[in-house]
Protein backbone atom coordinates (compact mmCIF):
# COMPACT_ATOMS: atom_id res chain seq x y z
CA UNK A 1 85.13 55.92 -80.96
CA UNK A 2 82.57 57.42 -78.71
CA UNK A 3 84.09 60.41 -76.70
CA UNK A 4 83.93 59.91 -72.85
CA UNK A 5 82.14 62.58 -71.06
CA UNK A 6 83.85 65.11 -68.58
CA UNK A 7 82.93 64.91 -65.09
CA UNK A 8 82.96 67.99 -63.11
CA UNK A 9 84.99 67.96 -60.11
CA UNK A 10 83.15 70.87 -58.03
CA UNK A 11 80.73 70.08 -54.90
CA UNK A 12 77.52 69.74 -55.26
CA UNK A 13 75.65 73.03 -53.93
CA UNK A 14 73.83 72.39 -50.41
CA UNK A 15 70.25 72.14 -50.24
CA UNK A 16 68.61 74.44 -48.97
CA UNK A 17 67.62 73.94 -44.98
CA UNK A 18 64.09 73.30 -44.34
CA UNK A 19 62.17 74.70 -41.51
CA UNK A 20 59.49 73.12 -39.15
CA UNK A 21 57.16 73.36 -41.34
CA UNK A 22 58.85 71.37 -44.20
CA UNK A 23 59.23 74.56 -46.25
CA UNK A 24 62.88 75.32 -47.04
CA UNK A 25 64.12 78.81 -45.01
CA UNK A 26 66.16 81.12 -46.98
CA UNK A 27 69.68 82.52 -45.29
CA UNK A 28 67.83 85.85 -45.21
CA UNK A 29 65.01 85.07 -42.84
CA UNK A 30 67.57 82.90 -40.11
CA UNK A 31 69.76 86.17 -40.38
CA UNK A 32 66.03 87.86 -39.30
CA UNK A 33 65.37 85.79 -36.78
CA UNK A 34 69.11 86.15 -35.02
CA UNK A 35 68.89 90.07 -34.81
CA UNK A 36 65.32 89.77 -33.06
CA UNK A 37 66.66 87.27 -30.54
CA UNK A 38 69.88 89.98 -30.07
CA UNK A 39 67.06 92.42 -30.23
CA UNK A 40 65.52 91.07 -27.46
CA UNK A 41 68.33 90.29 -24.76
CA UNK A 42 69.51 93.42 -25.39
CA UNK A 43 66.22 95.43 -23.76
CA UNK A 44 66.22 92.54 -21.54
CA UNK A 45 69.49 93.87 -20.34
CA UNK A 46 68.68 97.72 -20.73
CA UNK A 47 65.37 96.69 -18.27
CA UNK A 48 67.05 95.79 -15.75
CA UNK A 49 69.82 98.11 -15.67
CA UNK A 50 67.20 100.13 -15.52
CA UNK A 51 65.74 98.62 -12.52
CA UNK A 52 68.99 98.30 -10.65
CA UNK A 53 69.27 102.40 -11.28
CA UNK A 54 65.99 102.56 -9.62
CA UNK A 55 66.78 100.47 -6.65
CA UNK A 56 70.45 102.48 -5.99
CA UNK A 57 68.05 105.80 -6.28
CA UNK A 58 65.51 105.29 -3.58
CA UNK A 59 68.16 103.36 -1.21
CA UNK A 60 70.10 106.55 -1.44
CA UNK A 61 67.26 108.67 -1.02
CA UNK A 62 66.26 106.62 2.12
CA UNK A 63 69.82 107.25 3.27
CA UNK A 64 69.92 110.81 2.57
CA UNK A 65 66.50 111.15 4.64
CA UNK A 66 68.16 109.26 7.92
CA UNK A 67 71.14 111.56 7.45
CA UNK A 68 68.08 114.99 7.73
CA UNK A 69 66.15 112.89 10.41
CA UNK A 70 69.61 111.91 12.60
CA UNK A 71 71.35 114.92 12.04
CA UNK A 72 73.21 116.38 14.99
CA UNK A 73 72.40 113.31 17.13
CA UNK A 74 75.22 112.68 19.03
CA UNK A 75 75.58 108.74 20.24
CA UNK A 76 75.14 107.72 23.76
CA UNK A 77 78.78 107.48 25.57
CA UNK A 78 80.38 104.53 27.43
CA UNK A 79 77.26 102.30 26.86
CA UNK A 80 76.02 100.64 23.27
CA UNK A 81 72.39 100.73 23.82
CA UNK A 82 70.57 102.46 26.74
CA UNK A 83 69.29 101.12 29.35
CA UNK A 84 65.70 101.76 30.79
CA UNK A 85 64.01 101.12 34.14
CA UNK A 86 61.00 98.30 33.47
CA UNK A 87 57.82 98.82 35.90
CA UNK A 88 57.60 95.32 37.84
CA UNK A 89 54.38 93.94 38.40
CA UNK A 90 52.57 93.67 41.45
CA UNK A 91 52.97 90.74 43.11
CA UNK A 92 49.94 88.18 43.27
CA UNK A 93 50.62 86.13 46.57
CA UNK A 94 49.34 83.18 44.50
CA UNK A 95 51.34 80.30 46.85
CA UNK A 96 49.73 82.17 50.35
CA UNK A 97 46.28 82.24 48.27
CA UNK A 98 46.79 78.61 47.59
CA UNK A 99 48.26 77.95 51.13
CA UNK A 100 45.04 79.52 52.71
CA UNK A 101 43.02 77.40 50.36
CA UNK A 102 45.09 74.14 51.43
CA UNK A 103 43.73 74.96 55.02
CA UNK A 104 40.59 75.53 54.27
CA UNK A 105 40.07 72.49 52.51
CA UNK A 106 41.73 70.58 55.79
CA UNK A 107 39.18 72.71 57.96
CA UNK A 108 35.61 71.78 55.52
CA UNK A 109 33.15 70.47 57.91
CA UNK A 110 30.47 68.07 56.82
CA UNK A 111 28.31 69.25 59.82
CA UNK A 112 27.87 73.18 59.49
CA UNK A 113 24.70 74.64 59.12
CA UNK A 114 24.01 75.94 55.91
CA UNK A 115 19.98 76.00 55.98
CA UNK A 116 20.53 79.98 56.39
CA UNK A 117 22.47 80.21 53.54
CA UNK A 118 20.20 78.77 51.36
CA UNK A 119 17.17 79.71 48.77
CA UNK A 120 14.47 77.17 49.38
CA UNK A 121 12.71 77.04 46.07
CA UNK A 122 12.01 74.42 43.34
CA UNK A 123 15.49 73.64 43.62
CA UNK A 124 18.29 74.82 46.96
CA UNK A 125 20.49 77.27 45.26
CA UNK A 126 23.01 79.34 47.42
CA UNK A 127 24.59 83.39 46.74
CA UNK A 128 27.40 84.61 48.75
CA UNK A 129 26.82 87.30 50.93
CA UNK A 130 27.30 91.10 48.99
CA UNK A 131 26.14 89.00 45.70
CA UNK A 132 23.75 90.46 43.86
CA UNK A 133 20.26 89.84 43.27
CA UNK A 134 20.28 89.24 39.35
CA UNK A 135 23.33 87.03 39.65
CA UNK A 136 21.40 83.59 40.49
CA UNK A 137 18.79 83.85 37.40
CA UNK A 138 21.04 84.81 34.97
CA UNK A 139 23.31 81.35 36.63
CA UNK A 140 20.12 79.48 35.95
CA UNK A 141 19.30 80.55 32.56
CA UNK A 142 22.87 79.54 31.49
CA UNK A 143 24.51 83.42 30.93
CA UNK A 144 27.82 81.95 31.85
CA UNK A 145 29.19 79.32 29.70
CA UNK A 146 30.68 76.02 31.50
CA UNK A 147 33.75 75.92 31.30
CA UNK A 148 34.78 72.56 33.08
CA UNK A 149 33.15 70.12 35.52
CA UNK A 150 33.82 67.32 37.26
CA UNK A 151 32.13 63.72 38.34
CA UNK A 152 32.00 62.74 41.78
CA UNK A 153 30.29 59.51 41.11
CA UNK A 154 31.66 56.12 42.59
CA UNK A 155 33.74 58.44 45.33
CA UNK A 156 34.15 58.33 48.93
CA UNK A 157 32.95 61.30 50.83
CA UNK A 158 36.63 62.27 51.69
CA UNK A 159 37.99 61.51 47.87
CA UNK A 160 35.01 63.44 46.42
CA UNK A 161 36.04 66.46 48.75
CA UNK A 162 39.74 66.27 47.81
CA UNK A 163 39.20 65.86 44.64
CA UNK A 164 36.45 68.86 44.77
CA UNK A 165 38.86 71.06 46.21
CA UNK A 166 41.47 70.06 44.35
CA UNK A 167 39.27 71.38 40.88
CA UNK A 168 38.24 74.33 42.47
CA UNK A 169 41.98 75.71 42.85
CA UNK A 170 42.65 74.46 39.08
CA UNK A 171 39.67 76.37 37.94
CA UNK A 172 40.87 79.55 40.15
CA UNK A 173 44.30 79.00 39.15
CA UNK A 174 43.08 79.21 35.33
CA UNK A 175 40.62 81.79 35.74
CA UNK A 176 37.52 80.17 34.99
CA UNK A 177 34.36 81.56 36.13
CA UNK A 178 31.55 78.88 35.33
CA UNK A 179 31.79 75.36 36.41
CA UNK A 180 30.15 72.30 36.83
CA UNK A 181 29.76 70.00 39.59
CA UNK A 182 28.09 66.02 38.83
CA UNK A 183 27.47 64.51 42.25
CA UNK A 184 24.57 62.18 41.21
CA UNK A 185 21.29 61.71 42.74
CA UNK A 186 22.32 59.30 45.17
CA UNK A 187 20.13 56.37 43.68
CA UNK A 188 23.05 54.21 44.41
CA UNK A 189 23.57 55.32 48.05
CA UNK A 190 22.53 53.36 50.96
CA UNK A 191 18.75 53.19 51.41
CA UNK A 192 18.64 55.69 47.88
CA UNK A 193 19.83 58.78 50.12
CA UNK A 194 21.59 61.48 48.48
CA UNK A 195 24.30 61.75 51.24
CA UNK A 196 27.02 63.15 48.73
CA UNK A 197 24.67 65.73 47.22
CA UNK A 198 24.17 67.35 50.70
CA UNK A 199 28.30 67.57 51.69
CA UNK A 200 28.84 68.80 48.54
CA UNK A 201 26.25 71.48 48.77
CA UNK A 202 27.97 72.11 52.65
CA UNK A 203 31.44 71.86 51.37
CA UNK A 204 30.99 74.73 48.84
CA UNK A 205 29.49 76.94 51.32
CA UNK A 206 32.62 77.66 52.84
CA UNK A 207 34.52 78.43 50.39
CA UNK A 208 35.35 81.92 49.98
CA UNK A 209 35.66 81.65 45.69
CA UNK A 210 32.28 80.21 45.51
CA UNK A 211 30.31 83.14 44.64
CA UNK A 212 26.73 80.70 43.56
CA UNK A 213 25.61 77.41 42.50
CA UNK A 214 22.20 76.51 41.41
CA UNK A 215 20.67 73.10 40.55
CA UNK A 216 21.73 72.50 36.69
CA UNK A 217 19.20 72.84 34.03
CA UNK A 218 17.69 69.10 32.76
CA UNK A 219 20.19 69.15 30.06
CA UNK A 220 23.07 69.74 32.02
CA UNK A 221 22.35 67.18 34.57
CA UNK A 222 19.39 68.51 36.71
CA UNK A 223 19.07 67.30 39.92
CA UNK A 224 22.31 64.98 39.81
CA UNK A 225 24.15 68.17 39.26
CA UNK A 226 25.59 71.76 40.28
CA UNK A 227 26.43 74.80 38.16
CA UNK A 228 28.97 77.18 40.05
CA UNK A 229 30.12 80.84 39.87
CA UNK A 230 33.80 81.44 40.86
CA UNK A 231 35.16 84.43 41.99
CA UNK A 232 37.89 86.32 39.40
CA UNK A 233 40.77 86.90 39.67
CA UNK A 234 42.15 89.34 42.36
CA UNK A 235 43.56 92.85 40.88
């Protein structure tokens, strides 16, 4: 009778584990790799420790040198923060400036004489008196940029002089120095007369922030057209 063989009752030993790679790794090299990762978050930690010393040093350092700078500075009693006198500024009588404008507007006349006024030439172009000499070529040849305008065309005589005026004290109001004025060449007007382009020419006479005007260049309108000087403002 054939004797039955023994089986062994012990566990089978594990496999070893197998890495990426498909190569088995030993219990020696994970063992490695766990000290290098403890390794590492341990000067990790040390680093910025390290940088948290640094940043308690220079904010006491900064403390110690307000302590030397503020020393025997005594605080201000009665009162948490002192209180200074501010210079006002001078007062710019902007509503009687635009007050005396108002009436001036009201008081424009379409029949003043303004032949003495102005410089008969290729084109009529006008200076204030006290203006100097070099102001109206340098207005022709375009030294001052425009910096608005406005189109009269299709108006009424008393809607283009409202609404004239009523630019003018914008521009003055914002300061701007160069302007331009479109009143057309009056090819539309009643037996082709340029009535507009005369009253406007009149109209601008009289005002006191009108300092020139001179027929604008070709490209800016020519003969249809006005470029102005204002006045600044008043210091």
């Amino acid at each position: 009778m054939a004797r039955r063989s023994r089986r062994s009752n012990a566990a089978p030993a594990p496999a070893p584990e197998a890495g990426r790679s498909g190569t088995p790794v030993l219990a020696g090299e994970s063992l490695a790799q766990l000290k290098r990762a403890l390794a590492d978050d341990a000067r990790r930690r040390e680093e910025a420790a390290e940088h948290e010393r640094a940043r308690r040093a220079e904010a006491e350092r900064e403390r110690a040198l307000l302590r030397e700078a503020f020393e025997g500075v005594q605080p201000l009693g009665g009162q948490e923060r002192a209180e200074h006198e501010r210079p006002r500024p001078a007062p710019l009588p902007v509503q009687r400036e635009l007050d005396e404008q108002r009436a001036l507007q009201s008081s424009l006349s379409d029949e003043i004489d303004i032949e003495r006024y102005l410089d008969i030439d290729d084109s009529i172009s006008y200076t204030a008196p006290g203006i100097g000499a070099d102001v109206l070529p340098r207005l022709r040849r375009g030294h001052w940029a425009v910096a608005a305008q406005i189109d009269l065309h299709g108006l009424r005589s008393e809607e283009a002089r409202e609404a004239l005026m009523h630019f003018l004290d914008d521009c003055r109001l914002r300061t701007l120095r160069c302007v331009r004025v479109i009143h057309g060449k009056g090819l539309g007007s009643a037996n082709r007369q340029p009535v507009l382009k005369g009253k406007v020419r009149r109209w601008l006479t009289q005002r006191q922030d009108v300092l020139a005007f001179c027929q604008a260049r070709p490209t800016d309108g020519g003969a249809g057209a006005l470029v102005l000087l204002l006045s600044g403002p008043k210091r």
